[in-house]
Each structure stands twice: as structure tokens, then as C-alpha cells.
C-alpha atoms as a PDB file:
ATOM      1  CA  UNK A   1      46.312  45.705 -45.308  1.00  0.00           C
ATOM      2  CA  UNK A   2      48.960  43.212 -44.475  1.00  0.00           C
ATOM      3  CA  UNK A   3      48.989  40.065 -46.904  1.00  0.00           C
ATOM      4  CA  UNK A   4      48.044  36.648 -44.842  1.00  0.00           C
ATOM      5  CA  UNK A   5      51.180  35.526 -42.653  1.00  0.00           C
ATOM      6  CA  UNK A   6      50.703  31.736 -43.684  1.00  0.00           C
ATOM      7  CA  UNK A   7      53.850  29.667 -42.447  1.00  0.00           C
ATOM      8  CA  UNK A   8      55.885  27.517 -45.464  1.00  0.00           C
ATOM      9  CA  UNK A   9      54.797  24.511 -43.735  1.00  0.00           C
ATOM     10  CA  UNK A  10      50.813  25.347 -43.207  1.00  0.00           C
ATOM     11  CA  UNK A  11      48.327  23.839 -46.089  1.00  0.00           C
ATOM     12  CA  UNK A  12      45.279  25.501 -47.361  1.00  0.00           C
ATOM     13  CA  UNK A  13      42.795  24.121 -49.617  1.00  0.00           C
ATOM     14  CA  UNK A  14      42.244  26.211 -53.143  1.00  0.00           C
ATOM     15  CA  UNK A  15      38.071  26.288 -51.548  1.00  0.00           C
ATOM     16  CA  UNK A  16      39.832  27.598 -48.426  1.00  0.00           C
ATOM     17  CA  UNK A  17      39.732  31.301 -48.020  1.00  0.00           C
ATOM     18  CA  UNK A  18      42.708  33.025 -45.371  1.00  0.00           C
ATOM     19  CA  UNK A  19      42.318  36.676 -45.522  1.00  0.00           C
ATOM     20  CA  UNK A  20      45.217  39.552 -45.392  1.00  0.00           C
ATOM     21  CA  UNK A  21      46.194  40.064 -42.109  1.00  0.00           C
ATOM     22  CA  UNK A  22      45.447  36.406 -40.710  1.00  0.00           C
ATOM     23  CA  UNK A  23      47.671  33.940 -39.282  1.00  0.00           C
ATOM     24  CA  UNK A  24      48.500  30.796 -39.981  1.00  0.00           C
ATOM     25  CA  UNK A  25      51.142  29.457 -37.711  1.00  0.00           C
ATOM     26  CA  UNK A  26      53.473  25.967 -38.400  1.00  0.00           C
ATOM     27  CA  UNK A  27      51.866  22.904 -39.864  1.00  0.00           C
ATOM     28  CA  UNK A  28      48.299  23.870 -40.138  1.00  0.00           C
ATOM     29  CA  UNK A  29      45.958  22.949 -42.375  1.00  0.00           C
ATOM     30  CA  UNK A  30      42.842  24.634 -43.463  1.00  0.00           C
ATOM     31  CA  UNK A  31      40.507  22.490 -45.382  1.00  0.00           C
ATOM     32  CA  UNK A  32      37.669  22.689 -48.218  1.00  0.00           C
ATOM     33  CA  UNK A  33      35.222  25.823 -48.145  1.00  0.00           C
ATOM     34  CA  UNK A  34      36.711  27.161 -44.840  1.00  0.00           C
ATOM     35  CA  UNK A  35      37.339  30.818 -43.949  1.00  0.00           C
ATOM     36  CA  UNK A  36      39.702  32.891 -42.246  1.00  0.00           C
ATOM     37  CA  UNK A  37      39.078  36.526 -41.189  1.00  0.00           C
ATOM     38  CA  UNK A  38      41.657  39.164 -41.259  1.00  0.00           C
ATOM     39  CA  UNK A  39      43.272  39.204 -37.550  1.00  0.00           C
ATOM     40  CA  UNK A  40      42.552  36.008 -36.931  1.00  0.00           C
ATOM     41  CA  UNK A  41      45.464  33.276 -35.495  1.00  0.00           C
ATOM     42  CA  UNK A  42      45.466  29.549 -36.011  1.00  0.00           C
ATOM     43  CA  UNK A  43      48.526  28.237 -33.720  1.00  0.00           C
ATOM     44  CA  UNK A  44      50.732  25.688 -34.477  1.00  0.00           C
ATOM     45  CA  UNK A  45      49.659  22.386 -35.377  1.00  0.00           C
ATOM     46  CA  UNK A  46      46.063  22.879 -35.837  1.00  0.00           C
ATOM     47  CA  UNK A  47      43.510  22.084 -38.249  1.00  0.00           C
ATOM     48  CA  UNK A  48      40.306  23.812 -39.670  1.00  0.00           C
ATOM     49  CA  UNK A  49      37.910  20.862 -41.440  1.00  0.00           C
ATOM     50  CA  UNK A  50      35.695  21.350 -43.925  1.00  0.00           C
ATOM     51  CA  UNK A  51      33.081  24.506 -43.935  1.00  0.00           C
ATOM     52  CA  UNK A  52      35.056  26.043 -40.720  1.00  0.00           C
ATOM     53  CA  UNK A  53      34.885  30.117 -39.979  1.00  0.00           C
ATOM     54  CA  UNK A  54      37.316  31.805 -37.749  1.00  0.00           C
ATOM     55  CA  UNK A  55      36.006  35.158 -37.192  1.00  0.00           C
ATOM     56  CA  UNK A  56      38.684  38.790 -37.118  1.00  0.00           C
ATOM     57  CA  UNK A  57      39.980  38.694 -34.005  1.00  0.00           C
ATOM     58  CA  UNK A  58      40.261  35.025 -32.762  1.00  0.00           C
ATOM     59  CA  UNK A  59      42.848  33.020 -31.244  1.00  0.00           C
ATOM     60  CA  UNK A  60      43.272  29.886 -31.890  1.00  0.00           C
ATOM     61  CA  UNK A  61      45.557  28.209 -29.381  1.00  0.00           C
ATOM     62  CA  UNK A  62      48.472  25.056 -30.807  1.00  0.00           C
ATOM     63  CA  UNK A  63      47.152  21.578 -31.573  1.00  0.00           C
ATOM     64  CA  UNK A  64      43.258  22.302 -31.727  1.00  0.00           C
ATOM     65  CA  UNK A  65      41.358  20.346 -34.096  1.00  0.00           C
ATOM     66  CA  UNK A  66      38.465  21.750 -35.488  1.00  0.00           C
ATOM     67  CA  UNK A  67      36.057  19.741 -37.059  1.00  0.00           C
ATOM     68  CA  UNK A  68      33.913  20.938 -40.111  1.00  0.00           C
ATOM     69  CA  UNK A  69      31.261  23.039 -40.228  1.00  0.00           C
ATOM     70  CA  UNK A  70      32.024  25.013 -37.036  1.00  0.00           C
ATOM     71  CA  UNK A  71      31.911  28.754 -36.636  1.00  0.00           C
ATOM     72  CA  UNK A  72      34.371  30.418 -34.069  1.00  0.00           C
ATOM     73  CA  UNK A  73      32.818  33.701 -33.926  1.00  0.00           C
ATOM     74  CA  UNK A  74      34.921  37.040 -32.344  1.00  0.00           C
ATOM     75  CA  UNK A  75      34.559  36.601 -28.538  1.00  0.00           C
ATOM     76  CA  UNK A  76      35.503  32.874 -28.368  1.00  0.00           C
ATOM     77  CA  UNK A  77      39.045  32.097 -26.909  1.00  0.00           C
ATOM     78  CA  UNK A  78      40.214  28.175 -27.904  1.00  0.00           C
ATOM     79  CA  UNK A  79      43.665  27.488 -25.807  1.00  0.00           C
ATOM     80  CA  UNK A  80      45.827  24.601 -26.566  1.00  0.00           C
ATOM     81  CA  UNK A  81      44.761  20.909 -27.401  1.00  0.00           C
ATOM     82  CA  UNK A  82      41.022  21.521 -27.738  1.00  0.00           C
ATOM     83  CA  UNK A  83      38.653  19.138 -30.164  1.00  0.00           C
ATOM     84  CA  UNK A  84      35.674  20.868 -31.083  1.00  0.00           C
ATOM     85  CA  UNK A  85      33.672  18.540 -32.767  1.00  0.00           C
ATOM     86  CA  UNK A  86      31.402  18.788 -35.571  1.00  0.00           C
ATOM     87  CA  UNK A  87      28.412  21.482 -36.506  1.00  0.00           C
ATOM     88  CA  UNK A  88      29.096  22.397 -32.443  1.00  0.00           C
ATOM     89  CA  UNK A  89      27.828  26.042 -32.381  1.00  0.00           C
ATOM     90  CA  UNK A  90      29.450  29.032 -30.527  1.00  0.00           C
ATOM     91  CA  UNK A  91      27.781  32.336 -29.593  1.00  0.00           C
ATOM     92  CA  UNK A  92      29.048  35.602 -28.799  1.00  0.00           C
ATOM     93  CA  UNK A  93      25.316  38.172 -28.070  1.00  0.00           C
ATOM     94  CA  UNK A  94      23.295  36.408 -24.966  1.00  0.00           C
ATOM     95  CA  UNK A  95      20.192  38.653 -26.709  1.00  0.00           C
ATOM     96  CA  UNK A  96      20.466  38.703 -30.676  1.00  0.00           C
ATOM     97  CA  UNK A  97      18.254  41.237 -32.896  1.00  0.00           C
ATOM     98  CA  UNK A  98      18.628  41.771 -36.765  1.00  0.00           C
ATOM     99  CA  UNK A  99      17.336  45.158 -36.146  1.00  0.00           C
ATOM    100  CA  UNK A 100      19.801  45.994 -33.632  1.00  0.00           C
ATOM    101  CA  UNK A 101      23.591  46.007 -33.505  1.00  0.00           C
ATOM    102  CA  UNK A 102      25.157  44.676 -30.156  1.00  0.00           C
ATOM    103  CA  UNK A 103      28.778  44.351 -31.345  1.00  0.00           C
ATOM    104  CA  UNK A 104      29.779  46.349 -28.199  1.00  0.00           C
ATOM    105  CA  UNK A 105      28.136  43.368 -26.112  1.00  0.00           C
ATOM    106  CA  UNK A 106      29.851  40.377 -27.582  1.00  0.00           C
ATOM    107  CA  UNK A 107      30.789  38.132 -24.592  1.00  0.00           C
ATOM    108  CA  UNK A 108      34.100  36.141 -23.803  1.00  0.00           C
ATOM    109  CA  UNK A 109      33.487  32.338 -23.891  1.00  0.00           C
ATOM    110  CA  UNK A 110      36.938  30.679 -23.098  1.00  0.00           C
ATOM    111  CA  UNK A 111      37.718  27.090 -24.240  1.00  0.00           C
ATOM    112  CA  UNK A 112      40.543  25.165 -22.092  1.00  0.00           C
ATOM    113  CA  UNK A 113      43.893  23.648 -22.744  1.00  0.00           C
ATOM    114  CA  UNK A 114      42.607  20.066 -23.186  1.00  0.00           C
ATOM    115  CA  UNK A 115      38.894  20.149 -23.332  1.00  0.00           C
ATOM    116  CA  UNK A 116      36.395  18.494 -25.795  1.00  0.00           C
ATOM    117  CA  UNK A 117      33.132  19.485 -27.452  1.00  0.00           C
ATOM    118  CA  UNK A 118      31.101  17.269 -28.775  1.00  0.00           C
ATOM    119  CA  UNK A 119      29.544  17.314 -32.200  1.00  0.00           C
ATOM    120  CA  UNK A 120      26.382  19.335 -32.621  1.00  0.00           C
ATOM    121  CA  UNK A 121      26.653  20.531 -28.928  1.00  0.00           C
ATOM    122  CA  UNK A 122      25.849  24.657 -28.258  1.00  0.00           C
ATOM    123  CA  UNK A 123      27.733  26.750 -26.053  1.00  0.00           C
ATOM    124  CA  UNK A 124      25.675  30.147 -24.597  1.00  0.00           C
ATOM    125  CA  UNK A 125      28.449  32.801 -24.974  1.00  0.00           C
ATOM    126  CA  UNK A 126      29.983  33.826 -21.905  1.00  0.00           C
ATOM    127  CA  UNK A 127      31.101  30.906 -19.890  1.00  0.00           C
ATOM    128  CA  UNK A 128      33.972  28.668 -19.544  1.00  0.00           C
ATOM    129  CA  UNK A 129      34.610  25.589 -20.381  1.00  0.00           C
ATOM    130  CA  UNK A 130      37.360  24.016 -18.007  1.00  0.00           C
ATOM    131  CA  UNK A 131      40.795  22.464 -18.488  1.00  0.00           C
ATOM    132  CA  UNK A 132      40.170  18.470 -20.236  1.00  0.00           C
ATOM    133  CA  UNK A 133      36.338  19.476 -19.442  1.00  0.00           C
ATOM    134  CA  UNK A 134      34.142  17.399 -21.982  1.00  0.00           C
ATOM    135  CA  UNK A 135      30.758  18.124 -23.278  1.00  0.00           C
ATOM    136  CA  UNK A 136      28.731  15.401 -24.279  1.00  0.00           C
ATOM    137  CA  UNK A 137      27.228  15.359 -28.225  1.00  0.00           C
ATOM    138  CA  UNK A 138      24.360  17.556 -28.097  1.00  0.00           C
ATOM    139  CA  UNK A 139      24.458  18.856 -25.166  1.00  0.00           C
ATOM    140  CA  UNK A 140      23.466  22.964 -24.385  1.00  0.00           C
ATOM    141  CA  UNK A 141      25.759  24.350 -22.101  1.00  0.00           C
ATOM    142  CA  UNK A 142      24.524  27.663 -19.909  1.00  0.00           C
ATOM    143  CA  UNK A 143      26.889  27.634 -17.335  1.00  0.00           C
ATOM    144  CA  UNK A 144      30.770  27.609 -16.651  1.00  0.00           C
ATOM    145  CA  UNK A 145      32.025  23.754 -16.806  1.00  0.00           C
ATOM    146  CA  UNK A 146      34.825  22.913 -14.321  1.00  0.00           C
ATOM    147  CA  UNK A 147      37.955  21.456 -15.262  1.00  0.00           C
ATOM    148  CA  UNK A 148      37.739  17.893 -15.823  1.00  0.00           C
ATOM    149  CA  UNK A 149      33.823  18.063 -15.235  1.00  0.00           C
ATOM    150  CA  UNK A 150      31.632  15.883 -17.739  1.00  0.00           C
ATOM    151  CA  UNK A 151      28.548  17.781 -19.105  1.00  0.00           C
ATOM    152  CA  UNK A 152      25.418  16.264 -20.837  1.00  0.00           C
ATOM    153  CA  UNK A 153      21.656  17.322 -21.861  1.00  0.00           C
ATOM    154  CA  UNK A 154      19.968  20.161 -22.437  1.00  0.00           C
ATOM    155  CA  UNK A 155      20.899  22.426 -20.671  1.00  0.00           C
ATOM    156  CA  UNK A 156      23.788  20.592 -19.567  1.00  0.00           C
ATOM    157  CA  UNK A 157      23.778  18.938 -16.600  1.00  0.00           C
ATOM    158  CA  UNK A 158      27.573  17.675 -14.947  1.00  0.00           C
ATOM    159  CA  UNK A 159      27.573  14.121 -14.842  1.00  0.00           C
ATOM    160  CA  UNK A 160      30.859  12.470 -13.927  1.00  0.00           C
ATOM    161  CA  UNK A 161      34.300  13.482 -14.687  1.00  0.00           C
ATOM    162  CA  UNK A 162      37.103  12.871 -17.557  1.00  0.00           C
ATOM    163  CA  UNK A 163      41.469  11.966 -17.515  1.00  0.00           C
ATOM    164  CA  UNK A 164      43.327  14.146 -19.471  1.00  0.00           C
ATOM    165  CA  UNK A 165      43.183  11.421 -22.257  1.00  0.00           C
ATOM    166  CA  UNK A 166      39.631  11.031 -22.464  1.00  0.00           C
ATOM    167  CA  UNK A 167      38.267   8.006 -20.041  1.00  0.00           C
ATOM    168  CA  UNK A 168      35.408   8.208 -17.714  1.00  0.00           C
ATOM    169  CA  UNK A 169      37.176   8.663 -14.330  1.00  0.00           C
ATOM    170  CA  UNK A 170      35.541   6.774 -10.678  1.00  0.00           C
ATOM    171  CA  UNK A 171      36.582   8.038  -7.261  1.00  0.00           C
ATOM    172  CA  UNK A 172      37.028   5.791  -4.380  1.00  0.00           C
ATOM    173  CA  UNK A 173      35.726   6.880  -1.094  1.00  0.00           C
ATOM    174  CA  UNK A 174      39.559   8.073  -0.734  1.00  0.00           C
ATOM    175  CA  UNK A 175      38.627  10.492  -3.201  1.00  0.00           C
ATOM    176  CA  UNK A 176      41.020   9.275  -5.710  1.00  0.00           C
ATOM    177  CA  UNK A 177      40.677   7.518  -9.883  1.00  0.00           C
ATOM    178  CA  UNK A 178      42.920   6.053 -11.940  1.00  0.00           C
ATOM    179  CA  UNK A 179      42.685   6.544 -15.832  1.00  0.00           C
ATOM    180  CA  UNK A 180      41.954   3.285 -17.263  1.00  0.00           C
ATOM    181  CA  UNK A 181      44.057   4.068 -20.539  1.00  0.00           C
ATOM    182  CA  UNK A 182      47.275   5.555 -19.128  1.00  0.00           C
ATOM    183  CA  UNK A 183      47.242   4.767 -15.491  1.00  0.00           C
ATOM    184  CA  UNK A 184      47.781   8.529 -14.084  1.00  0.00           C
ATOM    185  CA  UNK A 185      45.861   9.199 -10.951  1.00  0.00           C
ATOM    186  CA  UNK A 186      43.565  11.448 -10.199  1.00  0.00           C
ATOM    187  CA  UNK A 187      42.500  13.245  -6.757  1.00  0.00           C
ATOM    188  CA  UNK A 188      38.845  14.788  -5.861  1.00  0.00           C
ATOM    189  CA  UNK A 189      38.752  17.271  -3.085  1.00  0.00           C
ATOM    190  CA  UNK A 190      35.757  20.172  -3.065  1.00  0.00           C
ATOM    191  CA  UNK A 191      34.647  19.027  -6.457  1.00  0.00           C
ATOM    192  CA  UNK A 192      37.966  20.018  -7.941  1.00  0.00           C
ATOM    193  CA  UNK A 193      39.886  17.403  -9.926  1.00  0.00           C
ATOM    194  CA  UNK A 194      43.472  17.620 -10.675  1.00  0.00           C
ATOM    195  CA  UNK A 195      45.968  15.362 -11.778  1.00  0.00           C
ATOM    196  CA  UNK A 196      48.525  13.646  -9.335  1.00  0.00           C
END
């Protein structure tokens, strides 16, 4: 097998462990106790914290920050710009036994360019989490979030909506927001959000 493609500019802990045939692109860093599978890729920029696992398989898009103790099992697409935050917990059966192997069944849960997930939060394989979505710390998340959409409880419940950069956005009766922190404004039609 292939030796680990690690770029001369990507950092890895001696705890850290990158096996041959993963991929670490550009100015990554892997930190303490963290793991990465053969066939894995870590894109450009990003960062594995402490007690991480990135599973054969996964991509990880440029930018993403991962924050310790969180497993990224095979199944699980992260795109660009995502902050998964800590101990938040990804799964890839929807009905787990020890006694029987479903490896054939693992389901595709996508991560957005942009979105958040808060620490300790769970994500039920097989649903979506939209573009600069945000799920709230703890939250348990059964169904696909929209982009922009603010999730919280358990299961999740949408609650408001999020800018790009983070802030709580409020529409007018014209259907429109303004980001508190950058100014960029934001239109609502059909429960769809997208920048202006």
C-alpha cells in the first residue's frame, strides 16, 4: 500500500496516527491521539483536534475545523468551511447490531460548505445538513436541516436562522435581515434563505 501523501507544509502530532494511503493536503494539522484511515482526505487548511478519527474513505473538504474527540465515520461527507464542534457524534447504520454486519447499508450524511455543529450534538446518518446551517450544542438532529436554518433540542427542532458569519438573523415583514456583524443582507422567500 501507498505510504501517507502528507503535504511538506501539513503537521502531525508524534500521538497522531495518518495511515498509508491517506491524505493530508496543505497546511493541516492533525493533533494529539488522532487517527487517520488509509483513503481518507483532509483538504487544505484543516485541522483534526485532539482524539479525532477520520474513517477509510472520507472526505474532508478545505478549511474545516474539527474539534477533538470527534469521529467522522465512512459515509459522512464534510465540504468546505465546516466547524464541527466537540464530542459531536456522527452515524453511518440507522439500525446497528454487534451480531450483524450492515456495512452494505452505511448511509450518506452530507455536511455543507459553511455549516456549524455544535459540541456534543448527534447527527442520525442520512440527512443533510445545509449550507451555513447551525446546530445548536446538544441538539439530535433526525431530519435534513436547510441552508441557513437554526436547529435546537432533541430531536431538533428549526428555530430561527443564521448569516454566513454566524449571527442570529430577523426578517422584516419584507422578508429581508441584515447580519449584525458584517452588514450583508439576507432575503426569505418559501422558507429559503440566501444571501443578497
Amino acid at each position: 500500500m501507498a505510504s501517507p501523501s502528507i503535504h511538506s507544509t501539513a503537521f502531525v502530532h508524534d500521538s497522531a496516527v495518518v495511515d498509508d494511503g491517506a491524505v493530508l493536503d496543505a497546511h493541516v494539522k492533525v493533533w494529539h491521539f488522532s487517527h487517520v484511515m488509509s483513503g481518507a482526505v483532509v483538504g487544505e487548511g484543516s485541522s483534526l483536534g485532539q482524539n479525532a478519527f477520520v474513517a477509510s474513505g472520507v472526505h474532508i473538504g478545505k478549511g474545516v475545523k474539527v474539534q477533538n474527540n470527534v469521529s467522522i465515520y465512512e459515509g459522512v461527507v464534510i465540504e468546505d468551511d465546516v466547524f464541527l464542534g466537540p464530542s459531536c457524534v456522527f452515524t453511518n447504520v440507522r439500525n446497528p447490531r454487534s451480531a450483524v454486519n450492515r456495512r452494505g447499508d452505511f448511509e450518506t450524511t452530507r455536511v455543507k460548505r459553511g455549516a456549524t455543529v455544535g459540541a456534543n450534538a448527534t447527527i442520525r446518518c442520512g440527512v443533510t445538513l445545509g449550507q451555513h446551517s447551525f446546530v445548536a450544542a446538544g441538539a439530535v438532529v433526525t431530519h435534513d436541516v436547510p441552508n441557513h436554518a437554526l436547529v435546537a433540542g432533541v430531536p431538533a427542532q428549526h428555530i430561527g436562522w443564521m448569516s454566513a458569519h454566524g449571527s442570529r438573523l430577523h426578517f422584516d415583514a419584507d422578508g429581508r435581515a441584515t447580519c449584525a456583524e458584517t452588514g450583508q443582507i439576507y432575503i426569505i422567500n418559501n422558507q429559503h434563505v440566501h444571501a443578497q
